[in-house]
C-alpha atoms as a PDB file:
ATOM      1  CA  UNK A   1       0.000   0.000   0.000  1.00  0.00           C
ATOM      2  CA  UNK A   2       1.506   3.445  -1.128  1.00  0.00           C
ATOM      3  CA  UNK A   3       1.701   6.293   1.439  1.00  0.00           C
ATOM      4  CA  UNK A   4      -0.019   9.911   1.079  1.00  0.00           C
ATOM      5  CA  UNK A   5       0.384  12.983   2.528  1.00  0.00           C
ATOM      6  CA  UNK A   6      -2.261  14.802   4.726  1.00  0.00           C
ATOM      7  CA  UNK A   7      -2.681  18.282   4.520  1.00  0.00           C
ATOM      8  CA  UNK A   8      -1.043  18.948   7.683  1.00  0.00           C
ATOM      9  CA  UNK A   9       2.553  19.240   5.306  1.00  0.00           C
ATOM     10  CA  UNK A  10       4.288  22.119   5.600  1.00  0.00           C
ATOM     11  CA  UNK A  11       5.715  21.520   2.338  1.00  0.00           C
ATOM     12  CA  UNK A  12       9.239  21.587   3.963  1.00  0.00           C
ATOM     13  CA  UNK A  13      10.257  18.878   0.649  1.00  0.00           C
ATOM     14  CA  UNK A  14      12.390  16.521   3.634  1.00  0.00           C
ATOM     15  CA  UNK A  15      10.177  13.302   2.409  1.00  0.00           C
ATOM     16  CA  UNK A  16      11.258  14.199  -1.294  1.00  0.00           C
ATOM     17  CA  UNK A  17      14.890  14.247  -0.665  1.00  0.00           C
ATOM     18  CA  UNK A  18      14.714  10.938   1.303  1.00  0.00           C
ATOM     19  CA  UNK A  19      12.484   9.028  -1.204  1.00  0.00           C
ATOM     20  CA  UNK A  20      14.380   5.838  -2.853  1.00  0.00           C
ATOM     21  CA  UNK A  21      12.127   5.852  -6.141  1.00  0.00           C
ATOM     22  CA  UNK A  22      11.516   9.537  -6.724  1.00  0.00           C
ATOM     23  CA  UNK A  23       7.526   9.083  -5.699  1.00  0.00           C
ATOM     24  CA  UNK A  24       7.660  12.421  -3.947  1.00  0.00           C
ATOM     25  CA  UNK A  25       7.145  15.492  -6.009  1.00  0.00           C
ATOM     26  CA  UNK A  26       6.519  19.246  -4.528  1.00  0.00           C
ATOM     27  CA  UNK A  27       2.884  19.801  -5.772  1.00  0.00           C
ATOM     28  CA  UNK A  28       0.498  22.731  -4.847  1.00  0.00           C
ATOM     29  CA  UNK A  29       1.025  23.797  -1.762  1.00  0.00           C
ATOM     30  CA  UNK A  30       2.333  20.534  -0.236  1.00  0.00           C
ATOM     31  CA  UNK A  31       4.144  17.666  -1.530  1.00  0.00           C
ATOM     32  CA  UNK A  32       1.968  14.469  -2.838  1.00  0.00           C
ATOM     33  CA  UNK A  33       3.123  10.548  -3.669  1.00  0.00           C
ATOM     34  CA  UNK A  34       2.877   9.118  -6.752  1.00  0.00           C
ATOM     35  CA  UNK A  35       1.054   5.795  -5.563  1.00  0.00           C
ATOM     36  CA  UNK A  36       2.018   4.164  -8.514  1.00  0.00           C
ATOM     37  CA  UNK A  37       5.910   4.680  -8.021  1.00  0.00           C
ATOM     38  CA  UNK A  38       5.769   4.586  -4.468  1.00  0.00           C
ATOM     39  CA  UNK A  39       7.618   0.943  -2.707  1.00  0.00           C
ATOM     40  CA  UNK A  40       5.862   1.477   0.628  1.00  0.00           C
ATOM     41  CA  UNK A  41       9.557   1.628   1.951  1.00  0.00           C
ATOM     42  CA  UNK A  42       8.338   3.681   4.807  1.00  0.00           C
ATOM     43  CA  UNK A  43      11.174   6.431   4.844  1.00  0.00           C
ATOM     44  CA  UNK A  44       9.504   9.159   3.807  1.00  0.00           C
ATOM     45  CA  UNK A  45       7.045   8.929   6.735  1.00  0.00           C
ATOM     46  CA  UNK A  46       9.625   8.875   9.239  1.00  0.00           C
ATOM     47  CA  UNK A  47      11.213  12.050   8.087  1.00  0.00           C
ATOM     48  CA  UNK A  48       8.476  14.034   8.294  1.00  0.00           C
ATOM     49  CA  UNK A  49       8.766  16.636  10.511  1.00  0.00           C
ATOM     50  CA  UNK A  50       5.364  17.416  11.303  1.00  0.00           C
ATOM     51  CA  UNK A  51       3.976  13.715  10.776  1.00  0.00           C
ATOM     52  CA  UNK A  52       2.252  14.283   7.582  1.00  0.00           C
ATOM     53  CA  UNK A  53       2.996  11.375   5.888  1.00  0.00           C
ATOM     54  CA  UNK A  54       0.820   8.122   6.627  1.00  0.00           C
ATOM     55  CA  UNK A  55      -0.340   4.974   4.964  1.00  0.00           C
ATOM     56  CA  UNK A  56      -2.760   5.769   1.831  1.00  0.00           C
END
């Protein structure tokens, strides 16, 4: 299952820099996962900052 972010992101982009596949991209206003490139690797989620970042 691909993750998603919630609209609490504060668009900081720390997710995109960590993800493996490039599924992160900086889209408007906060950052959103492509769920069809996304591994479910989980690292994104535990660099979020603010906890944005949960299972889709």
């Amino acid at each position: 299952m691909a993750r998603k972010v919630t609209d609490a992101c504060v668009n900081c982009g720390a997710c995109e820099a960590v993800c493996p596949v490039g599924a992160i991209a900086e889209g408007d206003g906060q950052h959103v996962v492509d769920p069809d490139v996304c591994i479910d690797c989980g690292a994104c989620e535990g660099e979020c900052p603010v906890g944005a970042i949960e299972e889709a």
